[in-house]
C-alpha atoms as a PDB file:
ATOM      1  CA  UNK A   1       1.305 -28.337   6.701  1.00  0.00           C
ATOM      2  CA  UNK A   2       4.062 -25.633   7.393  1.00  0.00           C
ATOM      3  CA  UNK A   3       7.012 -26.027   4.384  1.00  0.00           C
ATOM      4  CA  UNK A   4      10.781 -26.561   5.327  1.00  0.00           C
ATOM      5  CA  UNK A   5      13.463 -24.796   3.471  1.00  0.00           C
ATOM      6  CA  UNK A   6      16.084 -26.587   2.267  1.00  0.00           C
ATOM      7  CA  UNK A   7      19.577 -25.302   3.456  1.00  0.00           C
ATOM      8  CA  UNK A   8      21.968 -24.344   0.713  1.00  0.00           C
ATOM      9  CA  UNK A   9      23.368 -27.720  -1.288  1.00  0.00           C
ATOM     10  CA  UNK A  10      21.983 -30.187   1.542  1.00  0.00           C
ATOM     11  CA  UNK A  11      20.187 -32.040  -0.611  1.00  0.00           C
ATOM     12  CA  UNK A  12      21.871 -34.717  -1.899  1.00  0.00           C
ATOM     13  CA  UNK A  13      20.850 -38.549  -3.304  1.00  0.00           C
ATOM     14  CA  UNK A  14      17.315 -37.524  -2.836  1.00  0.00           C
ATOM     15  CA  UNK A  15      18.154 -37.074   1.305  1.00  0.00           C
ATOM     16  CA  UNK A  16      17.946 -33.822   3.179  1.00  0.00           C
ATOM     17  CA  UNK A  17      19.185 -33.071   6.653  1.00  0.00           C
ATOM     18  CA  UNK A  18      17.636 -30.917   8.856  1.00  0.00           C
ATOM     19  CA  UNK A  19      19.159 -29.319  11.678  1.00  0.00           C
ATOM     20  CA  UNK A  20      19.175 -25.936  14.269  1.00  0.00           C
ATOM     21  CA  UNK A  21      15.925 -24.641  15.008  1.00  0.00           C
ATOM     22  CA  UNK A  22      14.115 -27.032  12.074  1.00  0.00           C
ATOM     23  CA  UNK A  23      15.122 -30.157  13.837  1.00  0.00           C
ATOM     24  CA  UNK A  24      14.020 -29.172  17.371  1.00  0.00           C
ATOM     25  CA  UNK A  25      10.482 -27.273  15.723  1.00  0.00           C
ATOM     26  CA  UNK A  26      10.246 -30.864  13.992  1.00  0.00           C
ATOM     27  CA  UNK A  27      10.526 -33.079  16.955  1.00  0.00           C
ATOM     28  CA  UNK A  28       9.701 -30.983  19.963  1.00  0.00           C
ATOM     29  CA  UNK A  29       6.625 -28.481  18.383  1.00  0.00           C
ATOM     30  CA  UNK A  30       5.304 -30.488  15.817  1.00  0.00           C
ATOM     31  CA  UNK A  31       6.138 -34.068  17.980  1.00  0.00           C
ATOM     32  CA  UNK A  32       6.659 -35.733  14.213  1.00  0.00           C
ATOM     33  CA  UNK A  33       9.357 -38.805  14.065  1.00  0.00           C
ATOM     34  CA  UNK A  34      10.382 -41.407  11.549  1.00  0.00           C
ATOM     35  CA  UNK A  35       8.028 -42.638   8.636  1.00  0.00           C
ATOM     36  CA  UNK A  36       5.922 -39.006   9.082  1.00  0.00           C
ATOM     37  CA  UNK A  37       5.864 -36.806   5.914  1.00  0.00           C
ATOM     38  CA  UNK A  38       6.844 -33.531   5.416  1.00  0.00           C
ATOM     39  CA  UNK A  39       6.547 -30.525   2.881  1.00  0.00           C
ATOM     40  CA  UNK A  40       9.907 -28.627   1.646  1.00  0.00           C
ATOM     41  CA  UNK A  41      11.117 -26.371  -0.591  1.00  0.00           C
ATOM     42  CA  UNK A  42      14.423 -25.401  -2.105  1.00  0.00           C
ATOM     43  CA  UNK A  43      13.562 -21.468  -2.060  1.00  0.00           C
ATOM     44  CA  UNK A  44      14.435 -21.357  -5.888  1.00  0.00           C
ATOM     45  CA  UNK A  45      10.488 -22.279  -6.742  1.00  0.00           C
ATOM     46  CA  UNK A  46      10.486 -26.300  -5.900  1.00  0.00           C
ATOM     47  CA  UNK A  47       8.768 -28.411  -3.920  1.00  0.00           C
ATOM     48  CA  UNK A  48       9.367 -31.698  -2.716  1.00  0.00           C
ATOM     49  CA  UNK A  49       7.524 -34.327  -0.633  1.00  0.00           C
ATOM     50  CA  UNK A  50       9.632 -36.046   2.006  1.00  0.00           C
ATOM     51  CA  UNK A  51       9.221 -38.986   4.746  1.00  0.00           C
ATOM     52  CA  UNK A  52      11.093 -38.810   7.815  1.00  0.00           C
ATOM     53  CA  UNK A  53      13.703 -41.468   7.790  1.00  0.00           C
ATOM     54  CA  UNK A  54      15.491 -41.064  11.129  1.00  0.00           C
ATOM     55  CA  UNK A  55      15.357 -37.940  13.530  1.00  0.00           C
ATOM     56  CA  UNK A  56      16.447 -36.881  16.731  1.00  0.00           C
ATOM     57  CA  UNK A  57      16.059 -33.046  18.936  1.00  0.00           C
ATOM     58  CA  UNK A  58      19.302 -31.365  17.144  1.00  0.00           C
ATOM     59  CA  UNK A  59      19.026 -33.410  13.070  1.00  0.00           C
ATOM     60  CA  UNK A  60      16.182 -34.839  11.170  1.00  0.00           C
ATOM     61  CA  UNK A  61      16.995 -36.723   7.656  1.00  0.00           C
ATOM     62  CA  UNK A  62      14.313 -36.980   5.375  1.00  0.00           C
ATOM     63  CA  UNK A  63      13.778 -39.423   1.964  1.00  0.00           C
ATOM     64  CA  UNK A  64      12.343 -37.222  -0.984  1.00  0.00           C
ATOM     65  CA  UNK A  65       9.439 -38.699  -2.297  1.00  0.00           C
ATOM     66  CA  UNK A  66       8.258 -36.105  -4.698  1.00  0.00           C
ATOM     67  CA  UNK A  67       9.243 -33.393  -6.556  1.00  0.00           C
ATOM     68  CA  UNK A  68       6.902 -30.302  -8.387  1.00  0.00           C
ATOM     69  CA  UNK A  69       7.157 -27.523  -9.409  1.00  0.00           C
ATOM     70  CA  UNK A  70       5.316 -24.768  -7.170  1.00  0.00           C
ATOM     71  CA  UNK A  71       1.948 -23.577  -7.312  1.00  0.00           C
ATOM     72  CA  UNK A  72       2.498 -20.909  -5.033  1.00  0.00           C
ATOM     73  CA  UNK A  73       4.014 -18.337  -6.315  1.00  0.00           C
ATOM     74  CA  UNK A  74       3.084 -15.188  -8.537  1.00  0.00           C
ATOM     75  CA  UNK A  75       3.100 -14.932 -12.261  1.00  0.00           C
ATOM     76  CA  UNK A  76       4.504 -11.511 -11.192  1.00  0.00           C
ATOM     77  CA  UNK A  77       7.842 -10.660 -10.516  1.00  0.00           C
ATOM     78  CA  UNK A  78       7.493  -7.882  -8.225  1.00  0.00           C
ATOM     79  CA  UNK A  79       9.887  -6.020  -6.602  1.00  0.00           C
ATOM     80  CA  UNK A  80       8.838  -3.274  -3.718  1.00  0.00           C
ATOM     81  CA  UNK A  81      11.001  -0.224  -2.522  1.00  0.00           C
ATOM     82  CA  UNK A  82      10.264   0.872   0.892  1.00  0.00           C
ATOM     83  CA  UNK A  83      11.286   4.539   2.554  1.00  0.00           C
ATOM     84  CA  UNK A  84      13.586   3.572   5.987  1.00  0.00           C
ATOM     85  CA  UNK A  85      11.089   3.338   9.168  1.00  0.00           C
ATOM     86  CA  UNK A  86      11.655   2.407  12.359  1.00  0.00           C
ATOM     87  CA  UNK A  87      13.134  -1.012  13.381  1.00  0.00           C
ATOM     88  CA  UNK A  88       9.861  -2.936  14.520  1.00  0.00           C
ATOM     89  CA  UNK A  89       7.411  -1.139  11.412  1.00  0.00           C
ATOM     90  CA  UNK A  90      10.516  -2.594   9.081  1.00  0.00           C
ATOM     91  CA  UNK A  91      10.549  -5.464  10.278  1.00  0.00           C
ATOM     92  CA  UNK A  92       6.525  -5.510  10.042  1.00  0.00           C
ATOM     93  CA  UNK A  93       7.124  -4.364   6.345  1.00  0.00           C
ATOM     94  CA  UNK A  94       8.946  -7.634   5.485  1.00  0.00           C
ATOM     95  CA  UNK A  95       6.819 -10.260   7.088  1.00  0.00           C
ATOM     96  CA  UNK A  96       3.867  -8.869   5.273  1.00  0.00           C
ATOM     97  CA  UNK A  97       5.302  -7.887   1.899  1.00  0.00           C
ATOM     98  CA  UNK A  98       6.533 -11.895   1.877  1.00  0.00           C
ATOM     99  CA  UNK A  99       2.840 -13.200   2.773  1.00  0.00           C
ATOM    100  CA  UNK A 100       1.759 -10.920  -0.477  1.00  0.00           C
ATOM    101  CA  UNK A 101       4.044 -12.450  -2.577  1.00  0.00           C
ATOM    102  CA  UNK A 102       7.011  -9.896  -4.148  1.00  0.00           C
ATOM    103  CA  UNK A 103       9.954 -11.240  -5.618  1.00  0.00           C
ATOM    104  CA  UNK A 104      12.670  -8.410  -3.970  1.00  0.00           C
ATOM    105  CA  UNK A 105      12.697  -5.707  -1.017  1.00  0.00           C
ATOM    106  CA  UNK A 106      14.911  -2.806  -1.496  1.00  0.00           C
ATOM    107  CA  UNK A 107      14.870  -0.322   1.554  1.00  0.00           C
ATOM    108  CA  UNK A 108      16.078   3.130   0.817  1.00  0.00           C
ATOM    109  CA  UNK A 109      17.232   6.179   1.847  1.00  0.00           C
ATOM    110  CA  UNK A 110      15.365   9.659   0.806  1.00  0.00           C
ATOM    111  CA  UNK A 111      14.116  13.295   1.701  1.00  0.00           C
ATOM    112  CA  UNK A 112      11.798  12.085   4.949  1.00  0.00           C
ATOM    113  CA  UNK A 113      13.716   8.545   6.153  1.00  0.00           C
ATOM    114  CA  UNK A 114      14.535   7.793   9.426  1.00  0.00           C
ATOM    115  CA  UNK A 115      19.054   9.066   9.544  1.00  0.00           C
ATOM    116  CA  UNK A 116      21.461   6.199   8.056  1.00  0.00           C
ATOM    117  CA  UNK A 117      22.299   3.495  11.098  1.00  0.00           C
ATOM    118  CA  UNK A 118      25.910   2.819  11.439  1.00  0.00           C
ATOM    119  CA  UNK A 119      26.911  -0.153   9.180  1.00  0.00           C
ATOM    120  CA  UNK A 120      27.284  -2.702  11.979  1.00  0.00           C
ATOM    121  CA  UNK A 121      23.412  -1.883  12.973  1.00  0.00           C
ATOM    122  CA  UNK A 122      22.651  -2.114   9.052  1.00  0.00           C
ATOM    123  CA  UNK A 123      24.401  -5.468   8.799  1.00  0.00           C
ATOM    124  CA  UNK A 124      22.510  -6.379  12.290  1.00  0.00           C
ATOM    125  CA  UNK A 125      18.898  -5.568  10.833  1.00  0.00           C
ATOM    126  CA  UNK A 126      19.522  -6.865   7.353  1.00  0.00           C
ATOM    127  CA  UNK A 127      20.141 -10.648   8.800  1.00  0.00           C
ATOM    128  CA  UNK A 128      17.139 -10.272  11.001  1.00  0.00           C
ATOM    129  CA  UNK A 129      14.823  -8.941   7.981  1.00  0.00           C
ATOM    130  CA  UNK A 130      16.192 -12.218   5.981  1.00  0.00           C
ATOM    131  CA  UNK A 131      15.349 -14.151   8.692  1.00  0.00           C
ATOM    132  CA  UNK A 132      11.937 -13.161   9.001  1.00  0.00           C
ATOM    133  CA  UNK A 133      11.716 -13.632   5.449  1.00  0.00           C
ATOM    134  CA  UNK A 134      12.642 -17.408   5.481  1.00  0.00           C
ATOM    135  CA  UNK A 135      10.202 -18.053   8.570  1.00  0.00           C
ATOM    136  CA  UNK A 136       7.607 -16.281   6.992  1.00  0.00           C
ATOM    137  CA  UNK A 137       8.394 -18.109   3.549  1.00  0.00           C
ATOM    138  CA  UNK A 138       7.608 -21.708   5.763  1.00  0.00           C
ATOM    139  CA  UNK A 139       4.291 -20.380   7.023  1.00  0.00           C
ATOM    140  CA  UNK A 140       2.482 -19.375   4.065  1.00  0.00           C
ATOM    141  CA  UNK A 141       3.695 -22.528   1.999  1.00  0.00           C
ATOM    142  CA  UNK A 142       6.144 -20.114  -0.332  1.00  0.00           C
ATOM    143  CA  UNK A 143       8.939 -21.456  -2.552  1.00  0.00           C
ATOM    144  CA  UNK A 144      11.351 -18.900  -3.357  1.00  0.00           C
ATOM    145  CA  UNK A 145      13.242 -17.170  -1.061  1.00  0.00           C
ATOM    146  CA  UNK A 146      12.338 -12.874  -1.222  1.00  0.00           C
ATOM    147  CA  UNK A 147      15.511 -11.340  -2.451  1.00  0.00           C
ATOM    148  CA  UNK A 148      16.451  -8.936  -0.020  1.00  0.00           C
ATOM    149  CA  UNK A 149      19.021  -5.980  -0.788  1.00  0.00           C
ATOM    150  CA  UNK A 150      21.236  -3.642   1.440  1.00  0.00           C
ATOM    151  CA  UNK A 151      19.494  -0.480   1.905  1.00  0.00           C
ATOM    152  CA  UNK A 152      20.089   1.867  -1.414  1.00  0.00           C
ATOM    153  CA  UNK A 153      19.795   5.914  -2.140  1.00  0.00           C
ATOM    154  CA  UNK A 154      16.517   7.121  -4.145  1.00  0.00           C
ATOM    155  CA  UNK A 155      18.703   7.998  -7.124  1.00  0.00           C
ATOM    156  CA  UNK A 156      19.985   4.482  -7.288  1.00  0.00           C
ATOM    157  CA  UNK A 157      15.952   3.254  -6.717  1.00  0.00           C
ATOM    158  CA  UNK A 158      15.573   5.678  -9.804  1.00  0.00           C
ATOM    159  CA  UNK A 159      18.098   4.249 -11.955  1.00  0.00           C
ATOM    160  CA  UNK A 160      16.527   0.716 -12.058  1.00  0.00           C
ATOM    161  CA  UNK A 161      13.535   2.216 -13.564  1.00  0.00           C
ATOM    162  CA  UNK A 162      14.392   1.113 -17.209  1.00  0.00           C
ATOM    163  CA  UNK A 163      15.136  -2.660 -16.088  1.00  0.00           C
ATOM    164  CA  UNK A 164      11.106  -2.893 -15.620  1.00  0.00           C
ATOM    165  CA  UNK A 165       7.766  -2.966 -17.322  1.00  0.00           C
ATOM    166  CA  UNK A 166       6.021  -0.891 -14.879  1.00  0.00           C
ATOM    167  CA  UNK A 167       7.327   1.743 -12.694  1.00  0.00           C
ATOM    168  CA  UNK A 168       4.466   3.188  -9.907  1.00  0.00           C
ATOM    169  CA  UNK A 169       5.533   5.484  -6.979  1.00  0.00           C
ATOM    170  CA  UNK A 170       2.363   5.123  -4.496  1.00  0.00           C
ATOM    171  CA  UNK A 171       1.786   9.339  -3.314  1.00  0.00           C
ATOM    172  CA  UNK A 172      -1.010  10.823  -1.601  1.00  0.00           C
ATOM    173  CA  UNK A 173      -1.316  13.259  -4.549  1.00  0.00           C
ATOM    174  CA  UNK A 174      -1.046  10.884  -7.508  1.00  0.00           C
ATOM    175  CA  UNK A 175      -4.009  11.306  -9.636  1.00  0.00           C
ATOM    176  CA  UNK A 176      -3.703   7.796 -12.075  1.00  0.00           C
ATOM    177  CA  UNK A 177      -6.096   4.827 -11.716  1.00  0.00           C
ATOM    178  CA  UNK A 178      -4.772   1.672 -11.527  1.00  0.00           C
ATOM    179  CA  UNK A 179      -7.166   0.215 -14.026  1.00  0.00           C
ATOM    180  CA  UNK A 180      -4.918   1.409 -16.388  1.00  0.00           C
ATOM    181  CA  UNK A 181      -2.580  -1.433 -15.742  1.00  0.00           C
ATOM    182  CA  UNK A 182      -2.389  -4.289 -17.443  1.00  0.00           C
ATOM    183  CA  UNK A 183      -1.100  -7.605 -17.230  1.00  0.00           C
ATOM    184  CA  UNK A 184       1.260  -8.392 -20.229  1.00  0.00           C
ATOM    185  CA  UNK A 185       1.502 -11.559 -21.791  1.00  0.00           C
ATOM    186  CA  UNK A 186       4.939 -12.531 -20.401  1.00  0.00           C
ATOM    187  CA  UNK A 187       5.621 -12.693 -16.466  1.00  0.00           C
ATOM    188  CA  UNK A 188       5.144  -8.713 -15.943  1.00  0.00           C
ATOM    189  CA  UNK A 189       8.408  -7.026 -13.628  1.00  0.00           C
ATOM    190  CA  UNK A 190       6.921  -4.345 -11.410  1.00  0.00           C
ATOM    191  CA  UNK A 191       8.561  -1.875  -9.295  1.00  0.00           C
ATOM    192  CA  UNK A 192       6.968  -0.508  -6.741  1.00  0.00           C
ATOM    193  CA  UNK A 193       8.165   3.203  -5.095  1.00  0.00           C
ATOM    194  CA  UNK A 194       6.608   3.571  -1.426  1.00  0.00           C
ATOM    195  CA  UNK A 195       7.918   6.070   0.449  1.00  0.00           C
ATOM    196  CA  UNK A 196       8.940   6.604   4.770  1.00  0.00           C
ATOM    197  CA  UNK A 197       6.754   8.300   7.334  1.00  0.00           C
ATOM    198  CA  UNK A 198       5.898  11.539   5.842  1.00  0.00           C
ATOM    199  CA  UNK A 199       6.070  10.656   2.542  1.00  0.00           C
ATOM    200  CA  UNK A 200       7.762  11.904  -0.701  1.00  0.00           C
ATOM    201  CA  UNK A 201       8.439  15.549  -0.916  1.00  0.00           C
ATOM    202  CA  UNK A 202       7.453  17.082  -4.637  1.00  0.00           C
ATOM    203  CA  UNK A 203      10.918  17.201  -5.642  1.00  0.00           C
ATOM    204  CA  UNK A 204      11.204  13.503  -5.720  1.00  0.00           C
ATOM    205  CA  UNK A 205       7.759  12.579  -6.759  1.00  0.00           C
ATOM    206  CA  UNK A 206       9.043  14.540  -9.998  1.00  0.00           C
ATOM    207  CA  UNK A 207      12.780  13.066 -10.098  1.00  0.00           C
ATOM    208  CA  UNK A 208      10.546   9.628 -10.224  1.00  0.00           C
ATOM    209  CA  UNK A 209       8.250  10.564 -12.766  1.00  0.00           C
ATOM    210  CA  UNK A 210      10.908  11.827 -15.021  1.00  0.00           C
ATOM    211  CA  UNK A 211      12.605   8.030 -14.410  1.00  0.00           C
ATOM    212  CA  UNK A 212       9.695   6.789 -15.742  1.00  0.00           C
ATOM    213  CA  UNK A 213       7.326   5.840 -12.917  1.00  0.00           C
ATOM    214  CA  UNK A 214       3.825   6.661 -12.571  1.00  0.00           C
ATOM    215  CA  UNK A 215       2.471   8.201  -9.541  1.00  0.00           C
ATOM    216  CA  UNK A 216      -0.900   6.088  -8.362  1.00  0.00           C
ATOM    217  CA  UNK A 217      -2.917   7.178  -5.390  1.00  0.00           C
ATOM    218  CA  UNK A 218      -4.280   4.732  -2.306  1.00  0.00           C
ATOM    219  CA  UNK A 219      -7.203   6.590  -2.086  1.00  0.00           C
ATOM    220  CA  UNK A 220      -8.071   9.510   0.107  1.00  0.00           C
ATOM    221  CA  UNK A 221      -7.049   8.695   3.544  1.00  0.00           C
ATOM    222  CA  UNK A 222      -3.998   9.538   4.803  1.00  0.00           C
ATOM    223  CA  UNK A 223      -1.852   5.613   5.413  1.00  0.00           C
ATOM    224  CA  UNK A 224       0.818   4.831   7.735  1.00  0.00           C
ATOM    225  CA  UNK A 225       3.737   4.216   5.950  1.00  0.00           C
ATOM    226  CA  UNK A 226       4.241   0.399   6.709  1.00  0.00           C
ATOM    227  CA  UNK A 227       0.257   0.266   5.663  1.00  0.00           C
ATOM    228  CA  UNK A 228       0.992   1.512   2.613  1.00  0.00           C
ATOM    229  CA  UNK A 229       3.563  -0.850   1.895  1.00  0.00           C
ATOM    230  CA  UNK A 230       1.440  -3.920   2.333  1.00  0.00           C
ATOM    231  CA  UNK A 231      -1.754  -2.282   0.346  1.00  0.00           C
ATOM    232  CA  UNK A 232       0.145  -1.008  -2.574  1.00  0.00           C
ATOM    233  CA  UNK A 233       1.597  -4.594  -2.937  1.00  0.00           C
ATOM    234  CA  UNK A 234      -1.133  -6.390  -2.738  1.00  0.00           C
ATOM    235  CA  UNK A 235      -3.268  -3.655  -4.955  1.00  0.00           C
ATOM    236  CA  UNK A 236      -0.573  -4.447  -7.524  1.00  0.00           C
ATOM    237  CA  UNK A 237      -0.279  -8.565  -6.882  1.00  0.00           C
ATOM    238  CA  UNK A 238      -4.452  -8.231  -7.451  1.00  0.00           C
ATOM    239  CA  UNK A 239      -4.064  -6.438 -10.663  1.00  0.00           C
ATOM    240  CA  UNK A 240      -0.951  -8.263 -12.167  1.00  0.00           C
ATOM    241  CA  UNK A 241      -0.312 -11.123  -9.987  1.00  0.00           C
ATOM    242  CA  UNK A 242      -2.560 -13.963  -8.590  1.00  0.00           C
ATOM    243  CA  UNK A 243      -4.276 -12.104  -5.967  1.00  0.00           C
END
């Protein structure tokens, strides 16, 4: 059953109202009306089980019946950083990285990315990459919302480096094994350095290591960029997460 997410502070006396494009995927996709259930979440890591009280095409109120904590989401707290790519491969990027499971997306600017858009584009693309986020977030029965943050420079990426227990920067050259890694005994926060089509130049490879991050290889073929997003996350949500 797909999960709803609850909007902001709607949820009030144990009622939620749905409206917009839930409602109408409610009545006119799904065809459910009153005294059907349905599964929610309040994108902060809570579920809830709800019955359909009264509905129409534009609002649908539902009772909660039930309320859990999620068993959905990662031990790890992972956060990825992806080079800038193209519009579609970005928004690519985001769908998958959600189905995987990180906790934040930071797009940045570096050596090889695609130029800066102007800042009405930026503001354009960073809606539709939350957006894809939430709808994504329904599908594979997630319960927190991916924290996604306006597009930063590498030497900001690099600065966050002490906030975390690991630090990897995915490169074609990095010679570590990932076996090395291992899962603490507290909820392990991971950063994970990917970098745009082309990859990272030397320079920054060692600006990163001297930060603190370890450079890991994905073996010895040669990945797209937005491929190596999605492998390196899951590679890490396998060795640290629940994968």
């Amino acid at each position: 059953m797909q999960k709803f997410l609850i909007p902001g502070d709607s949820l009030c006396e144990n009622r939620v109202i749905l409206d917009g494009s839930d409602a109408r995927h409610i009545t006119r996709v799904l065809r459910l009306s009153r005294g059907d259930h349905l599964s929610l979440t309040d994108g902060m890591g809570t579920d809830f089980s709800g019955r359909i009280t009264d509905c129409n095409r534009e609002q649908v109120t539902v009772e909660i019946m039930d309320t859990r904590l999620s068993q959905t989401e990662s031990p790890l707290l992972l956060t990825v950083c992806t080079g800038m790519l193209k519009y579609q491969k970005m928004d690519d990027v985001i769908q998958g990285l959600t189905q995987i499971g990180i906790t934040r997306w930071i797009p940045f600017f570096c050596e090889r990315s695609i130029p800066l858009p102007d800042a009405k584009a930026l503001d354009r693309r960073m809606e539709r990459w939350q957006t894809i986020a939430n709808e994504t977030i329904k599908q594979c029965q997630r319960s927190r919302v991916v924290e996604i943050s306006f597009p930063m420079t590498f030497d900001r990426i690099l600065a966050m480096a002490k906030d975390f227990d690991h630090c990897i920067a995915f490169w074609e050259q990095g010679g570590d094994s990932l076996s090395q890694l291992m899962p603490g005994k507290t909820r392990n926060q991971t950063l994970v350095l990917i970098g745009p089509e082309g990859g990272f130049s030397e320079s920054e490879i060692n600006r990163a290591s001297a930060s603190g991050f370890i450079p890991y290889s994905l073996g010895p073929r040669i990945l797209r960029a937005e491929t190596a997003s999605l492998c390196g996350a899951a590679l890490i949500q396998h060795r640290l997460g629940d994968m």
